[in-house]
PDB file of N, CA and C in Angstrom:
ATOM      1  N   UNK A   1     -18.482  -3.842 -29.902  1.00  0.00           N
ATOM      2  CA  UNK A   1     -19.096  -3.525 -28.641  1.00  0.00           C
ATOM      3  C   UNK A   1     -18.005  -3.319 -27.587  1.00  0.00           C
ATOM      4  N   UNK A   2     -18.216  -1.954 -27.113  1.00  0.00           N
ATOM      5  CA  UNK A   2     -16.942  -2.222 -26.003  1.00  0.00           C
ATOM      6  C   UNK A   2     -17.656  -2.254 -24.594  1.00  0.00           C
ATOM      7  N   UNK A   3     -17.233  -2.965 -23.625  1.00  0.00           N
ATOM      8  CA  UNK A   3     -17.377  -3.687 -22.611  1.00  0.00           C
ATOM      9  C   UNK A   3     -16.498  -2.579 -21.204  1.00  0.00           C
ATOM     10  N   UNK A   4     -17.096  -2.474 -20.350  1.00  0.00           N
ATOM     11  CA  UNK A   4     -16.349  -1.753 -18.857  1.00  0.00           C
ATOM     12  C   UNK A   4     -16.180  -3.108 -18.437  1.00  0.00           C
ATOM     13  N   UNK A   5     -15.357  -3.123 -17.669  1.00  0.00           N
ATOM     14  CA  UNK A   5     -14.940  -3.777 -15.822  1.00  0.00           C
ATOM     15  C   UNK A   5     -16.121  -3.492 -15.334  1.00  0.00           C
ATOM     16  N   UNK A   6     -16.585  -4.521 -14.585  1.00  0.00           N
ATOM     17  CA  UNK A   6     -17.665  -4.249 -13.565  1.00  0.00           C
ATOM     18  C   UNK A   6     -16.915  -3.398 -12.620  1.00  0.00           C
ATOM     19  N   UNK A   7     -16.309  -3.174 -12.275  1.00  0.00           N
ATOM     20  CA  UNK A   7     -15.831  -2.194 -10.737  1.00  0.00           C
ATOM     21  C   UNK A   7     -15.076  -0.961 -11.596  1.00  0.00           C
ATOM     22  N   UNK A   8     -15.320  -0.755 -13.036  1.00  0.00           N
ATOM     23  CA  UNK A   8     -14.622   0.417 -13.508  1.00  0.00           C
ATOM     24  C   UNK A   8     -15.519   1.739 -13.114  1.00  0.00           C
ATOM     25  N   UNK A   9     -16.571   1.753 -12.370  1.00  0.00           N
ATOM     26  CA  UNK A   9     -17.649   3.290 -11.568  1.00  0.00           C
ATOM     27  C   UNK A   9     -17.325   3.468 -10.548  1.00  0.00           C
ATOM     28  N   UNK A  10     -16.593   2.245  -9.693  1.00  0.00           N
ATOM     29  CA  UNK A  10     -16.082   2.609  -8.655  1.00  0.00           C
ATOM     30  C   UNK A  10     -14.804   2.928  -8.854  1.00  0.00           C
ATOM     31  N   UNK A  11     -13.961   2.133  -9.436  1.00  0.00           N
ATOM     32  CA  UNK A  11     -12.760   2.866  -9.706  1.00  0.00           C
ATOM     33  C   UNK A  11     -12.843   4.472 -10.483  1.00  0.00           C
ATOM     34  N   UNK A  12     -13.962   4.698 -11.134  1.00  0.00           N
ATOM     35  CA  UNK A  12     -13.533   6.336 -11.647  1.00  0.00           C
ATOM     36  C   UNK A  12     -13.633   7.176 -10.339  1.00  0.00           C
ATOM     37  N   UNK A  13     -14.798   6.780  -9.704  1.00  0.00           N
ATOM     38  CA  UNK A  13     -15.434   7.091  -8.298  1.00  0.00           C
ATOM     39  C   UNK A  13     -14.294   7.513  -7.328  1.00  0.00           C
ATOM     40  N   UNK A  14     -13.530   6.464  -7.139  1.00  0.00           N
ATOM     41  CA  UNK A  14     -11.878   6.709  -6.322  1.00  0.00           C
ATOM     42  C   UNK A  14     -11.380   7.790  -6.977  1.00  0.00           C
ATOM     43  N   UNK A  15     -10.832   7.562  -8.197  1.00  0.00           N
ATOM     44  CA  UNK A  15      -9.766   8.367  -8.633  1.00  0.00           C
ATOM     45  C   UNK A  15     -10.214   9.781  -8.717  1.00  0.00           C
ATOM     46  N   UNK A  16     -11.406  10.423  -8.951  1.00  0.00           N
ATOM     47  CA  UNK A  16     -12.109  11.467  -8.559  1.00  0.00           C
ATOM     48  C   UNK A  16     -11.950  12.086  -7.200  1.00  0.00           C
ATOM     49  N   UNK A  17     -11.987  11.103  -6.541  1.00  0.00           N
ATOM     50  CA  UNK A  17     -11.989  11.606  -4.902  1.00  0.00           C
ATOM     51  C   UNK A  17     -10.541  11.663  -4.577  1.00  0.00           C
ATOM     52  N   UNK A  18      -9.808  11.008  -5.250  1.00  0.00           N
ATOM     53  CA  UNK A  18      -8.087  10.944  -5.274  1.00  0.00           C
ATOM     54  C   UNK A  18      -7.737  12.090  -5.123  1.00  0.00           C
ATOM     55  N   UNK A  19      -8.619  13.139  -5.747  1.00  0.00           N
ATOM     56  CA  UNK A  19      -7.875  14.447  -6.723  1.00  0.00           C
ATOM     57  C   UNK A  19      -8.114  15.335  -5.647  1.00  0.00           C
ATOM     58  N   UNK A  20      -9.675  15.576  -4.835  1.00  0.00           N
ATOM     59  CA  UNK A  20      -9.463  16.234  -3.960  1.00  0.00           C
ATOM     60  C   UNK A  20      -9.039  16.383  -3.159  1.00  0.00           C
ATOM     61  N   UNK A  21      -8.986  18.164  -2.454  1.00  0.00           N
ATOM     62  CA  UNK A  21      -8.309  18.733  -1.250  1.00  0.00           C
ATOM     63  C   UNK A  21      -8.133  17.719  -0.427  1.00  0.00           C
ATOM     64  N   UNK A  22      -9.384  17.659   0.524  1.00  0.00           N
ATOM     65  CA  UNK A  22      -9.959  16.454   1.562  1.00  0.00           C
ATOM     66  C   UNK A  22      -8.607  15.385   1.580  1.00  0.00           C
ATOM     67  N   UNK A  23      -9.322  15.116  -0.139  1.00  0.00           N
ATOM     68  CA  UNK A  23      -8.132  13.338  -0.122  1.00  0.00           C
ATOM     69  C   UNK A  23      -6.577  14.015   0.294  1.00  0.00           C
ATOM     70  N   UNK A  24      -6.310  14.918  -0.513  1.00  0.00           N
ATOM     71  CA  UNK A  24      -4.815  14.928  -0.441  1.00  0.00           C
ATOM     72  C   UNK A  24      -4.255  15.357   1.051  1.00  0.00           C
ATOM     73  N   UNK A  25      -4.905  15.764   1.945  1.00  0.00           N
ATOM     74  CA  UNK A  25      -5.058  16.120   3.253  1.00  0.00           C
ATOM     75  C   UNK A  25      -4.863  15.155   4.242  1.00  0.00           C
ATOM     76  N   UNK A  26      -5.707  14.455   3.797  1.00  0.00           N
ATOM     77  CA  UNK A  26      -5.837  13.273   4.499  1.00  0.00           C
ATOM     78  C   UNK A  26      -4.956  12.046   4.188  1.00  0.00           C
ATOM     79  N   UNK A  27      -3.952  12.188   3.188  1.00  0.00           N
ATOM     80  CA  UNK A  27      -3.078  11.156   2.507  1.00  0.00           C
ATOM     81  C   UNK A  27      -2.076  11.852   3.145  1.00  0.00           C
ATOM     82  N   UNK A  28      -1.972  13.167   3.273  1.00  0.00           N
ATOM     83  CA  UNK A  28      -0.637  13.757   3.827  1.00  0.00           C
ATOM     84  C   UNK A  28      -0.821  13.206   5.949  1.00  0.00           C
ATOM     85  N   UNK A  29      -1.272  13.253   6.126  1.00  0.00           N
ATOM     86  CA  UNK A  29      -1.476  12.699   7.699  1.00  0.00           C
ATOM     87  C   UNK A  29      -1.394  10.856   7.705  1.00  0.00           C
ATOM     88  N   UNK A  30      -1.432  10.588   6.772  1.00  0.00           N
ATOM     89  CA  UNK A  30      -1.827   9.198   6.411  1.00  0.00           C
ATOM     90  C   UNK A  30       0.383   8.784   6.363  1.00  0.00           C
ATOM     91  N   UNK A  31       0.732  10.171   6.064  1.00  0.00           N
ATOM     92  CA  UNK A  31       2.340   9.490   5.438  1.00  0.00           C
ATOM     93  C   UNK A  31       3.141   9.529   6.722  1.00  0.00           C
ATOM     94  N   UNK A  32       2.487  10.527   7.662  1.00  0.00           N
ATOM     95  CA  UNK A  32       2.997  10.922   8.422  1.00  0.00           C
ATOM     96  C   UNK A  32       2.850  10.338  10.155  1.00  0.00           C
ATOM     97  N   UNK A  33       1.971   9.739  10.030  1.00  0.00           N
ATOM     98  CA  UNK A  33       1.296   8.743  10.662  1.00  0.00           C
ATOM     99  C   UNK A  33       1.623   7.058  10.585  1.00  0.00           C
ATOM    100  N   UNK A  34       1.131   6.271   9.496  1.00  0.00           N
ATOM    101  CA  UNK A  34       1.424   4.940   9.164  1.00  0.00           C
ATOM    102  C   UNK A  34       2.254   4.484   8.453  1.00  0.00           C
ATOM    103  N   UNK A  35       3.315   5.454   7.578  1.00  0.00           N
ATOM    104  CA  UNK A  35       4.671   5.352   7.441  1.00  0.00           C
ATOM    105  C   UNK A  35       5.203   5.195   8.381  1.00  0.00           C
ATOM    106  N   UNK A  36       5.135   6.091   9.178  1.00  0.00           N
ATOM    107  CA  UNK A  36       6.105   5.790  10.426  1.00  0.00           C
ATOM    108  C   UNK A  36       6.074   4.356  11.307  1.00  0.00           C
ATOM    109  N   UNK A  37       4.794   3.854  11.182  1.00  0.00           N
ATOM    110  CA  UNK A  37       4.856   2.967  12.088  1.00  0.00           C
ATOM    111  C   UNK A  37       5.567   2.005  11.219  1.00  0.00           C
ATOM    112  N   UNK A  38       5.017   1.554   9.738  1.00  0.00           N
ATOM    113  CA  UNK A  38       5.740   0.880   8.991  1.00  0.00           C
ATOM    114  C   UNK A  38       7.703   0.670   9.419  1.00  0.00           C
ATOM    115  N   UNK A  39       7.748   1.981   9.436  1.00  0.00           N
ATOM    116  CA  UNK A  39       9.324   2.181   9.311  1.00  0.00           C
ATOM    117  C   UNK A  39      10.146   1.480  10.597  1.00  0.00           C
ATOM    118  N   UNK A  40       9.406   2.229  11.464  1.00  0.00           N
ATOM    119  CA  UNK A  40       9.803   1.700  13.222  1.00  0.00           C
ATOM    120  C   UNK A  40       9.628   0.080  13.428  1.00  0.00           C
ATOM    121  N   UNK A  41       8.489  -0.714  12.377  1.00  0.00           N
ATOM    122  CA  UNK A  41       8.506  -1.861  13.055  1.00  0.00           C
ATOM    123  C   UNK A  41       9.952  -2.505  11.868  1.00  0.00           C
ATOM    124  N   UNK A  42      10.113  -1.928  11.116  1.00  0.00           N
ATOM    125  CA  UNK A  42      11.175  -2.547  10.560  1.00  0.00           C
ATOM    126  C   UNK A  42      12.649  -2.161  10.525  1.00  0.00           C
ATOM    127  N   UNK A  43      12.897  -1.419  11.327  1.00  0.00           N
ATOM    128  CA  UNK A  43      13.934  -0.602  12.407  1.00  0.00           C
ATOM    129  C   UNK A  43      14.380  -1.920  12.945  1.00  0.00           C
ATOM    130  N   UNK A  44      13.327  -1.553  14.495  1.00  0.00           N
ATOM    131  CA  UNK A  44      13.489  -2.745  15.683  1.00  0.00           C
ATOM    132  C   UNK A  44      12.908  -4.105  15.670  1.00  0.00           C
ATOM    133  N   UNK A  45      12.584  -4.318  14.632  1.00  0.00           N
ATOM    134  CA  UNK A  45      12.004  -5.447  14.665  1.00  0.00           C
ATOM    135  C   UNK A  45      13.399  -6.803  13.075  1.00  0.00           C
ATOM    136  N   UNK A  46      13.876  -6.239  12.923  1.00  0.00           N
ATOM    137  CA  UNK A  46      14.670  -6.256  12.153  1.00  0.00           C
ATOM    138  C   UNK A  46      13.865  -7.124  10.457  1.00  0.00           C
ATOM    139  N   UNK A  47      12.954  -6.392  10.169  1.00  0.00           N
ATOM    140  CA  UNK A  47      12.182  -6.494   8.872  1.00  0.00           C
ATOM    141  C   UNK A  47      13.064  -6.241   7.784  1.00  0.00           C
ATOM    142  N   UNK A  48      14.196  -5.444   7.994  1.00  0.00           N
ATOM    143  CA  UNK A  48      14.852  -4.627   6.878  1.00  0.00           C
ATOM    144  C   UNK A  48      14.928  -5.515   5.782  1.00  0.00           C
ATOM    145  N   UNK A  49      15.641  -6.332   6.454  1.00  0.00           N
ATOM    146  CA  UNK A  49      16.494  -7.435   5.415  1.00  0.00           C
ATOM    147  C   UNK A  49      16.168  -8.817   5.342  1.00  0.00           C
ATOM    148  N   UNK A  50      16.283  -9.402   4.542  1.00  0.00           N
ATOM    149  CA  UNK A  50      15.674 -11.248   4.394  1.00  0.00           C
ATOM    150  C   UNK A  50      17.180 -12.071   4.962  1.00  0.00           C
ATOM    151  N   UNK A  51      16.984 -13.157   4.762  1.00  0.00           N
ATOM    152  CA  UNK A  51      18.362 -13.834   5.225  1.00  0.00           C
ATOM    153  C   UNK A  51      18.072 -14.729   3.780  1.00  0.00           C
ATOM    154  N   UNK A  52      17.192 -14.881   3.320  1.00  0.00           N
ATOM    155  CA  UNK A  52      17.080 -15.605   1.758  1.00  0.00           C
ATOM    156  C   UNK A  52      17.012 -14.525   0.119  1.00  0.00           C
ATOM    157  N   UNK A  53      17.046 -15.246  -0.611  1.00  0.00           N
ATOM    158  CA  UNK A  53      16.806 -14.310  -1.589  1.00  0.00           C
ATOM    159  C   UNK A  53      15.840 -14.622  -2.394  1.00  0.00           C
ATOM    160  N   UNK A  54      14.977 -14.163  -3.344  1.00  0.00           N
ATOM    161  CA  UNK A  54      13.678 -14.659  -4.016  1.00  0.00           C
ATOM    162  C   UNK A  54      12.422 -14.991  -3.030  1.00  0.00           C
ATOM    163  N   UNK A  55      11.275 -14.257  -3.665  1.00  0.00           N
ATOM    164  CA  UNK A  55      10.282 -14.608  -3.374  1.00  0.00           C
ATOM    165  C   UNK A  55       9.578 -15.606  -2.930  1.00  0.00           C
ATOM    166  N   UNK A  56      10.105 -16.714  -3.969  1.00  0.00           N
ATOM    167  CA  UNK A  56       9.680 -18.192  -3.128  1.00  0.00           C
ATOM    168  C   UNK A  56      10.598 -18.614  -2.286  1.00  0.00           C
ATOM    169  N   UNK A  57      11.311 -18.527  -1.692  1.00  0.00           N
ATOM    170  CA  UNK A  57      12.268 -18.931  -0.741  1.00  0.00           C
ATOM    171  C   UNK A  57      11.490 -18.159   0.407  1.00  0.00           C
ATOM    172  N   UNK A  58      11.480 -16.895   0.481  1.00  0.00           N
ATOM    173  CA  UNK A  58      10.914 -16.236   1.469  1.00  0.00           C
ATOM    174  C   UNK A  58       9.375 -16.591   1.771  1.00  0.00           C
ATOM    175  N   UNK A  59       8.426 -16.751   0.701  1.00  0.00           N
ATOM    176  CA  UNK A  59       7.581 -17.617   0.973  1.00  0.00           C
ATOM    177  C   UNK A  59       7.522 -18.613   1.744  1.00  0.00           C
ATOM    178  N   UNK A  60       8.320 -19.486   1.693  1.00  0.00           N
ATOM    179  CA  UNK A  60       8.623 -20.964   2.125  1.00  0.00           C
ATOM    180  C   UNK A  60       8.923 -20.920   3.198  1.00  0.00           C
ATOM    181  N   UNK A  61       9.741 -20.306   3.771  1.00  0.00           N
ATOM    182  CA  UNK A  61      10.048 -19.837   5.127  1.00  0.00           C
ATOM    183  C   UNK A  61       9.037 -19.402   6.283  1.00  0.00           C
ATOM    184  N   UNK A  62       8.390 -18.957   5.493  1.00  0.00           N
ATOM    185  CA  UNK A  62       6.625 -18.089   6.363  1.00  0.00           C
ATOM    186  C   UNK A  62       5.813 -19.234   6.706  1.00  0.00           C
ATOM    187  N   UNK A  63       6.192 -20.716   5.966  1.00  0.00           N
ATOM    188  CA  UNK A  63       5.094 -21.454   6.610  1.00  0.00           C
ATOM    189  C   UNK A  63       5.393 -22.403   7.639  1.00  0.00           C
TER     190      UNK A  63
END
């Protein structure tokens, strides 16, 4: 018996809509738009770089 993911109709559902014009349109304004802000807050905000190394260290730090 083979078995779906409950959320595998919505996931085909996405990846369908992935493919279209619309989507890819709207992903291209999406790079050009909230990339940027991404980028700028880690410019001036100095995000670039950690002062630790590893994941849990940087974790640890956040609390």
């Amino acid at each position: 018996m083979i078995q779906r993911h409950v959320w595998q109709e919505y996931l085909d559902r996405a990846e369908e809509m992935r493919k279209t014009a619309q989507w890819k349109s709207h992903y291209k304004n999406r790079k050009e738009t909230i990339e940027k802000v991404f980028a700028e807050n880690k410019e001036y905000h100095n995000l670039r770089y950690t002062r630790v190394r590893g994941l849990e260290k940087i974790n640890s730090r956040r609390r």
